[in-house]
PDB file of N, CA and C in Angstrom:
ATOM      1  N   UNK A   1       8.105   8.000   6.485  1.00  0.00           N
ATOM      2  CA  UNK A   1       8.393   6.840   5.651  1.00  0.00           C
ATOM      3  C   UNK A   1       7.424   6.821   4.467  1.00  0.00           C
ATOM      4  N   UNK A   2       7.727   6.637   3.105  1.00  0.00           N
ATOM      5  CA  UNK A   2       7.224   6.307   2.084  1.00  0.00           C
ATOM      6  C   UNK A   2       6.440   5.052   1.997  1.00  0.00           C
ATOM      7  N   UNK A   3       5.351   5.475   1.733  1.00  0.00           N
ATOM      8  CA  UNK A   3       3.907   4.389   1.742  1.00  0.00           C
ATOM      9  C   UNK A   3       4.539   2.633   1.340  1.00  0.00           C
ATOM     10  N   UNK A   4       4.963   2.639   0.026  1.00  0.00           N
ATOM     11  CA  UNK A   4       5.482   1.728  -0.386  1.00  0.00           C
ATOM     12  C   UNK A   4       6.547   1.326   0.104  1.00  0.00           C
ATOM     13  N   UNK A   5       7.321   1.744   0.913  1.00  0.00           N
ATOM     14  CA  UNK A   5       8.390   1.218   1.605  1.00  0.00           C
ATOM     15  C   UNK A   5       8.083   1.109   2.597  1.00  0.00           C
ATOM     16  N   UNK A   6       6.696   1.437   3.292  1.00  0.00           N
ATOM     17  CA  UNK A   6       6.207   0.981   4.379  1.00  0.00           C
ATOM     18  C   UNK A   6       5.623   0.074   4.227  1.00  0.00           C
ATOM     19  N   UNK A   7       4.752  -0.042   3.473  1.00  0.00           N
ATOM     20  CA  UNK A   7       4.104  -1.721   2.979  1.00  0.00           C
ATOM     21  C   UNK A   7       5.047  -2.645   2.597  1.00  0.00           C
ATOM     22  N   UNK A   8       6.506  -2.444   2.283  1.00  0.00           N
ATOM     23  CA  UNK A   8       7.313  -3.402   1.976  1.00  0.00           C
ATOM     24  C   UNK A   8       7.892  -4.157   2.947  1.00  0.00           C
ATOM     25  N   UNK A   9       8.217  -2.893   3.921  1.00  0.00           N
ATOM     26  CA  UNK A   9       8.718  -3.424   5.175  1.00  0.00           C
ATOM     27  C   UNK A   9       8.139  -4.185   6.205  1.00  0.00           C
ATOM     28  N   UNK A  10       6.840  -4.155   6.393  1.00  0.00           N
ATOM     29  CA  UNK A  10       5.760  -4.640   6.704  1.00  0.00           C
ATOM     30  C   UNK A  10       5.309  -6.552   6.119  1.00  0.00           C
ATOM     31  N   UNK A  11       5.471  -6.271   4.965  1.00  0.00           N
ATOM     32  CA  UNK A  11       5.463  -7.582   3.927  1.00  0.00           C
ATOM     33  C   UNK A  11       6.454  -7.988   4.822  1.00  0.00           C
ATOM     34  N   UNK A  12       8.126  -8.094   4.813  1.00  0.00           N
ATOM     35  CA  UNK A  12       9.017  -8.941   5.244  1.00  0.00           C
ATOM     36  C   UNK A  12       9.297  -9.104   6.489  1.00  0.00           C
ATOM     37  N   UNK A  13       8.294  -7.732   7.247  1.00  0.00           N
ATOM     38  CA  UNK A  13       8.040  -8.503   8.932  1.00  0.00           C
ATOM     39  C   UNK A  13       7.083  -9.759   8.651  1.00  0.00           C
ATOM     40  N   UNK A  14       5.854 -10.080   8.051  1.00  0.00           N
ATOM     41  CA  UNK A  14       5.188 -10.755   8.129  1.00  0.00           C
ATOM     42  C   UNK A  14       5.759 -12.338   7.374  1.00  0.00           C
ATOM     43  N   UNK A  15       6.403 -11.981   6.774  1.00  0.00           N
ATOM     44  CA  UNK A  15       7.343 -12.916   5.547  1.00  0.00           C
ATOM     45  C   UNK A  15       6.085 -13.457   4.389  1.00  0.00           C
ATOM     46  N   UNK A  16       5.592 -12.289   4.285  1.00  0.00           N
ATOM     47  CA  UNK A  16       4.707 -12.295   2.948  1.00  0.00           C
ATOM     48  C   UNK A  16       5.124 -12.526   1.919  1.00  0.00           C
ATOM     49  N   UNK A  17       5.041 -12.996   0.574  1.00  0.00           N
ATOM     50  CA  UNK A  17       5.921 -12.918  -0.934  1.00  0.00           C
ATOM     51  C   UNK A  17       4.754 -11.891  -1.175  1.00  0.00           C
ATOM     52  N   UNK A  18       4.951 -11.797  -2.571  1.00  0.00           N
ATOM     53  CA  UNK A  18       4.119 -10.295  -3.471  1.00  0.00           C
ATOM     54  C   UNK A  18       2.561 -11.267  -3.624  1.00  0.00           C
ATOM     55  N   UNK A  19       2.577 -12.617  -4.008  1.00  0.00           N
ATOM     56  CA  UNK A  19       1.392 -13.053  -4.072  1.00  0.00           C
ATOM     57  C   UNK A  19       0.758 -13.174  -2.757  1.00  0.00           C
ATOM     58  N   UNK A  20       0.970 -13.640  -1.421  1.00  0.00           N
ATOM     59  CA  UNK A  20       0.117 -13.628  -0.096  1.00  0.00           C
ATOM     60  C   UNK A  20      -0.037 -12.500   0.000  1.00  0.00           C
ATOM     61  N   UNK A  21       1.004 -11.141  -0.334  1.00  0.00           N
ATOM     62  CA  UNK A  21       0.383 -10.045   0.145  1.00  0.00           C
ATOM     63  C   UNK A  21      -0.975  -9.469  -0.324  1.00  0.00           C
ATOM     64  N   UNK A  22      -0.631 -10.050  -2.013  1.00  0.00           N
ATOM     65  CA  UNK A  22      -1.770  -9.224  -2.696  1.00  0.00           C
ATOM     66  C   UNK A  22      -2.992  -9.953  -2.480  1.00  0.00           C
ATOM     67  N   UNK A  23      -2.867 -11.461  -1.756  1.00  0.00           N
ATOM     68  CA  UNK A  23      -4.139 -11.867  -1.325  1.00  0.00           C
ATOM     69  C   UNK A  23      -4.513 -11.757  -0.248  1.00  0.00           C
ATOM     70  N   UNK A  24      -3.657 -11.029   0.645  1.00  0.00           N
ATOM     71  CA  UNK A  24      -3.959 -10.399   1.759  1.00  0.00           C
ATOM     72  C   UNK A  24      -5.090  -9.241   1.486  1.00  0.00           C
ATOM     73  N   UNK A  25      -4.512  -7.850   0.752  1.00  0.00           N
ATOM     74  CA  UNK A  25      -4.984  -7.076   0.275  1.00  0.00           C
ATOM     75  C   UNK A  25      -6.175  -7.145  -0.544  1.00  0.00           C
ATOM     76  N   UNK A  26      -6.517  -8.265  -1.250  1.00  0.00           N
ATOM     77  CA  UNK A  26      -7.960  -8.585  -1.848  1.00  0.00           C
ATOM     78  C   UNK A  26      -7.526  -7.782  -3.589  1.00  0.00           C
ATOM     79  N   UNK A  27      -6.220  -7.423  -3.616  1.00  0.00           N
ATOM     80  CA  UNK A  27      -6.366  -7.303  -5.650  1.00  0.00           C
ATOM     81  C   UNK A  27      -5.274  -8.103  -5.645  1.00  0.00           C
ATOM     82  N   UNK A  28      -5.287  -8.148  -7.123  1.00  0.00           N
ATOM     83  CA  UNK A  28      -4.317  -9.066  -8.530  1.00  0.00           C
ATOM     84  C   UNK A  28      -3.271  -8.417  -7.522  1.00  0.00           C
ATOM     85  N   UNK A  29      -2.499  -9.643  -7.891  1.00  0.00           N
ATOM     86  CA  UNK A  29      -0.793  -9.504  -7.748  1.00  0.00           C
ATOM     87  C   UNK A  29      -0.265  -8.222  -9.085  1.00  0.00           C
ATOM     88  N   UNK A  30      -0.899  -8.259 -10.069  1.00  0.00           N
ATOM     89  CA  UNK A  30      -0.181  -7.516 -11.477  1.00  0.00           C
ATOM     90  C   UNK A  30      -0.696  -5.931 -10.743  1.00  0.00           C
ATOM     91  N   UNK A  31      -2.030  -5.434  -9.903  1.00  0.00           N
ATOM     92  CA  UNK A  31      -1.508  -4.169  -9.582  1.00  0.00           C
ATOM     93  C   UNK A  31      -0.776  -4.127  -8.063  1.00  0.00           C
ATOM     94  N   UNK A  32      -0.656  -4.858  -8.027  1.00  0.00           N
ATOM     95  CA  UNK A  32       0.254  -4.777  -6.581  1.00  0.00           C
ATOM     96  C   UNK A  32       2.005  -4.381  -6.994  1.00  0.00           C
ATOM     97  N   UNK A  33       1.914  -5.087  -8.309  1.00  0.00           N
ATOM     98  CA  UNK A  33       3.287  -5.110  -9.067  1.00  0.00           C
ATOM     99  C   UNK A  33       3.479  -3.627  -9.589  1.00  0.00           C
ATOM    100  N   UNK A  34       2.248  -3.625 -10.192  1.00  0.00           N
ATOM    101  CA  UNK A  34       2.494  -1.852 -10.810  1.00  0.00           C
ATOM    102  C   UNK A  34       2.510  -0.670  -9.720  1.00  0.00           C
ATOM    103  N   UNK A  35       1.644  -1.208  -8.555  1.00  0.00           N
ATOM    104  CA  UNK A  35       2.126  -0.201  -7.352  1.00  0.00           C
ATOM    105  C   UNK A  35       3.099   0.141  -7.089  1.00  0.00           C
ATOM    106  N   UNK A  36       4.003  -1.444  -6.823  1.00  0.00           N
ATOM    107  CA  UNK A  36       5.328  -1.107  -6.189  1.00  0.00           C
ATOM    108  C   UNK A  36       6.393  -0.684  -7.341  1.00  0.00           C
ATOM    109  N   UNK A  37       5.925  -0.688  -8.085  1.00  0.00           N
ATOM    110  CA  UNK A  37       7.107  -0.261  -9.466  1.00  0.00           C
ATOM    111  C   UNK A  37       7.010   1.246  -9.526  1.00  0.00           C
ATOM    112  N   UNK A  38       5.865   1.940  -9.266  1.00  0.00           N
ATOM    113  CA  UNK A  38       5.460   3.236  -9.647  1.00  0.00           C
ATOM    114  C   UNK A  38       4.556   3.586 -10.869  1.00  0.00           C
ATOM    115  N   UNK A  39       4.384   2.419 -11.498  1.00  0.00           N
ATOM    116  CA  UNK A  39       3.706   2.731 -12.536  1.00  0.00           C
ATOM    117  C   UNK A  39       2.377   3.134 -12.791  1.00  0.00           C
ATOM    118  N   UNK A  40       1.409   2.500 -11.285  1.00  0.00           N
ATOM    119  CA  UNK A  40       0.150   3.118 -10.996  1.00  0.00           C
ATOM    120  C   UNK A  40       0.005   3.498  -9.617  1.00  0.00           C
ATOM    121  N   UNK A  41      -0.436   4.130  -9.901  1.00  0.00           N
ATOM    122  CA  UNK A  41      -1.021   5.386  -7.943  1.00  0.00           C
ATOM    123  C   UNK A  41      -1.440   4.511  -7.306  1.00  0.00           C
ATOM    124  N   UNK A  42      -1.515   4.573  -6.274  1.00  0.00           N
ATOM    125  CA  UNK A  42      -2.563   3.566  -5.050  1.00  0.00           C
ATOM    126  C   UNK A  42      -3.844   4.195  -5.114  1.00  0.00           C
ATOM    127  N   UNK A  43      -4.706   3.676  -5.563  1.00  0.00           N
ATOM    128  CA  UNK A  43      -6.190   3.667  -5.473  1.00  0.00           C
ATOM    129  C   UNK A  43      -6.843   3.796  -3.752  1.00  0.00           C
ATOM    130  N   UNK A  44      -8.490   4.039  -4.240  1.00  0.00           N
ATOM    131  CA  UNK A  44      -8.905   4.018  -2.934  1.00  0.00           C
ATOM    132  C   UNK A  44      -9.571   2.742  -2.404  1.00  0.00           C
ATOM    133  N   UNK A  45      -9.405   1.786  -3.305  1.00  0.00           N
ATOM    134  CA  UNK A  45      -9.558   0.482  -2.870  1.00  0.00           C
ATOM    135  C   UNK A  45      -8.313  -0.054  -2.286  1.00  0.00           C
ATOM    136  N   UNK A  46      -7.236   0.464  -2.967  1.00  0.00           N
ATOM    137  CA  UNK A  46      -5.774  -0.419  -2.409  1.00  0.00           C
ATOM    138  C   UNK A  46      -5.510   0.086  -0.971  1.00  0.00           C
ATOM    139  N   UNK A  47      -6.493   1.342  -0.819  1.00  0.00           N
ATOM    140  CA  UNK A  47      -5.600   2.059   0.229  1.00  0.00           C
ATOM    141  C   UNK A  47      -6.847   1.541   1.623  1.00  0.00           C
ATOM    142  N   UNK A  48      -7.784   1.366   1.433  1.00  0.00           N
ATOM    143  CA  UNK A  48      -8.873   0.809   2.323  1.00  0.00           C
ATOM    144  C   UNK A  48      -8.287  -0.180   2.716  1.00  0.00           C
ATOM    145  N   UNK A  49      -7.659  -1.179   1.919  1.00  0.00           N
ATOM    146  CA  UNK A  49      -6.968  -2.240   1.787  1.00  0.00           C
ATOM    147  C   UNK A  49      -6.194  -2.460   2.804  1.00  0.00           C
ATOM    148  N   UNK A  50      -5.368  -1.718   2.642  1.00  0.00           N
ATOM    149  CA  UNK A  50      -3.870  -1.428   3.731  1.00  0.00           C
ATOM    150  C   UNK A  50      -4.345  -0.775   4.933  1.00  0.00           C
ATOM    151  N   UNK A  51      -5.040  -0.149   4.608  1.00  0.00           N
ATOM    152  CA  UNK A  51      -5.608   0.322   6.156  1.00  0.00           C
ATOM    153  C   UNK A  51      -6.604  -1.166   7.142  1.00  0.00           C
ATOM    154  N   UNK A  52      -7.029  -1.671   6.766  1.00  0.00           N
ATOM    155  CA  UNK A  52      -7.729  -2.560   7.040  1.00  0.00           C
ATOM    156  C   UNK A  52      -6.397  -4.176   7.312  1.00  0.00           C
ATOM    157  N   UNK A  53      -6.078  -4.149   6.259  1.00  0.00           N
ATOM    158  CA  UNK A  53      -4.988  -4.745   6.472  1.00  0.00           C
ATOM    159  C   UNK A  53      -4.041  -5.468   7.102  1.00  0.00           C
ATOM    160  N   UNK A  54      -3.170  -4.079   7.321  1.00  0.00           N
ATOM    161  CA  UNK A  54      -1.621  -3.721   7.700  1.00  0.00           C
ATOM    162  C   UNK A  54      -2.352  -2.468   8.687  1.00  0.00           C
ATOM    163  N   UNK A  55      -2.429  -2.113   9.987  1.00  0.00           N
ATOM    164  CA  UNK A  55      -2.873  -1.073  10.496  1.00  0.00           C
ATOM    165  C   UNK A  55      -2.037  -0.530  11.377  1.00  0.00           C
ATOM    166  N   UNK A  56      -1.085  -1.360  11.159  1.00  0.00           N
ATOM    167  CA  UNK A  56       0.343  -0.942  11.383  1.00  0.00           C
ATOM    168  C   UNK A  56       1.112  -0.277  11.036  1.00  0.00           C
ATOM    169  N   UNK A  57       0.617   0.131   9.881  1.00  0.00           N
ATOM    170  CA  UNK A  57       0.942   1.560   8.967  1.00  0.00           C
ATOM    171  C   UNK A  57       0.089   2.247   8.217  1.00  0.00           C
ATOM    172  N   UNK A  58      -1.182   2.372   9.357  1.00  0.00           N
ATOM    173  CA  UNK A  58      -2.425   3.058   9.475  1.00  0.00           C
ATOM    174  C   UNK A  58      -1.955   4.992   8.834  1.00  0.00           C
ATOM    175  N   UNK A  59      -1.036   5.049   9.790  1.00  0.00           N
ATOM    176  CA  UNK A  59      -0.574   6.551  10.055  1.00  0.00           C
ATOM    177  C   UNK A  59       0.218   6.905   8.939  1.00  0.00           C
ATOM    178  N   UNK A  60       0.815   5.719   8.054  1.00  0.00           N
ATOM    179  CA  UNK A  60       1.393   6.476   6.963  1.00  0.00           C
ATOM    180  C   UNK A  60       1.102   6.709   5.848  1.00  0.00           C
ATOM    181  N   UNK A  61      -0.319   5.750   5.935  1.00  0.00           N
ATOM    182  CA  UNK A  61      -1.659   5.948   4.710  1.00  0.00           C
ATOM    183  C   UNK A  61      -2.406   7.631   4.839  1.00  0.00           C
ATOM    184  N   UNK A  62      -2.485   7.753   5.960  1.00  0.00           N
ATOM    185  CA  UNK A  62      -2.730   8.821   6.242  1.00  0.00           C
ATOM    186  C   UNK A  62      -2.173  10.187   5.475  1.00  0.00           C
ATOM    187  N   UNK A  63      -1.009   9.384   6.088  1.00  0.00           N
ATOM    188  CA  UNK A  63       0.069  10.797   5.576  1.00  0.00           C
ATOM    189  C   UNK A  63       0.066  10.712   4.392  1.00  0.00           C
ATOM    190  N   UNK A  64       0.387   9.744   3.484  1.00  0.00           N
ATOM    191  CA  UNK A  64       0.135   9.648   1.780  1.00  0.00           C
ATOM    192  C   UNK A  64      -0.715  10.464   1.420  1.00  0.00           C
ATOM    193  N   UNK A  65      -1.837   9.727   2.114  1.00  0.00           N
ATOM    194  CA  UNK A  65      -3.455  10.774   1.877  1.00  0.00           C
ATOM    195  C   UNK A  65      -3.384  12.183   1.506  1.00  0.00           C
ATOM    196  N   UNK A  66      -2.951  12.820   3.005  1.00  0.00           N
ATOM    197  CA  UNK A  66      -2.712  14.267   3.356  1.00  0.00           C
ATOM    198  C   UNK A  66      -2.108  14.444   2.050  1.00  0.00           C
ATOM    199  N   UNK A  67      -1.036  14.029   1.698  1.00  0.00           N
ATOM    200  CA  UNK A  67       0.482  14.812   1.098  1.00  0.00           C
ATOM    201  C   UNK A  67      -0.110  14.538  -0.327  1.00  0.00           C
ATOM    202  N   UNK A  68      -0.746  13.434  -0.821  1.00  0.00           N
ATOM    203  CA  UNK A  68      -1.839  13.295  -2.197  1.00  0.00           C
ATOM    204  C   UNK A  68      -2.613  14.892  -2.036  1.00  0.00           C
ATOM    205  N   UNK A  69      -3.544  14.730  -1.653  1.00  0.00           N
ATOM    206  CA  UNK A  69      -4.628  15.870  -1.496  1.00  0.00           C
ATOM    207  C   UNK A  69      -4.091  17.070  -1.877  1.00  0.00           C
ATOM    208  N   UNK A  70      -2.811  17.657  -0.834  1.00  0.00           N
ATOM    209  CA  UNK A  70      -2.315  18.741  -0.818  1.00  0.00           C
ATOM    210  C   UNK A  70      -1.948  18.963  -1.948  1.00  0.00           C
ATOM    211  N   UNK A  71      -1.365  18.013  -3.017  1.00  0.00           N
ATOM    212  CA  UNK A  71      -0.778  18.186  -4.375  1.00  0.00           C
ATOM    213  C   UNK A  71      -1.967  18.732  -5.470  1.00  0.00           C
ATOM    214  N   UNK A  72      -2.712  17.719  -5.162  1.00  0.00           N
ATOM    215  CA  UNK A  72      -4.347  18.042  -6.008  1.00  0.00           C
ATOM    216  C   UNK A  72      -4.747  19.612  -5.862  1.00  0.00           C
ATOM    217  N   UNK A  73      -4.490  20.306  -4.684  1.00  0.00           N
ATOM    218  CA  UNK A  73      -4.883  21.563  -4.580  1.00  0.00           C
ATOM    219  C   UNK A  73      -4.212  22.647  -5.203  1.00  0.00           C
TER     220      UNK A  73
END
């Protein structure tokens, strides 16, 4: 599953809107917005974030991680 569609899905188990989530998460709603749009990468604050979070989709931060990295190489 795709990071962002795992954090989405996650949001509407919890019945989060985009603002509780992003004050869940501890940033601005405006990069939470550009996350989910694609317009900016997930950082390593956003991603501490979600791991800490949502750890419920511990394993697919992970995998982002991995599949990030591998590209970098």
């Amino acid at each position: 599953m795709d990071l962002i569609e795992a954090i989405k899905k996650e949001q509407g188990e919890r019945g989060l809107n985009d603002t509780k989530l992003s004050a869940l998460l501890g940033i601005d709603l405006s990069t939470w917005s550009r996350i989910k749009r694609g317009v900016r990468p997930p950082g390593g604050k956003f991603l501490t974030a979600v791991m800490r979070n949502l750890p419920e989709i511990g394993l697919v931060v992970i995998d982002y991680m991995r599949h990030d990295d591998s590209e970098g190489s």
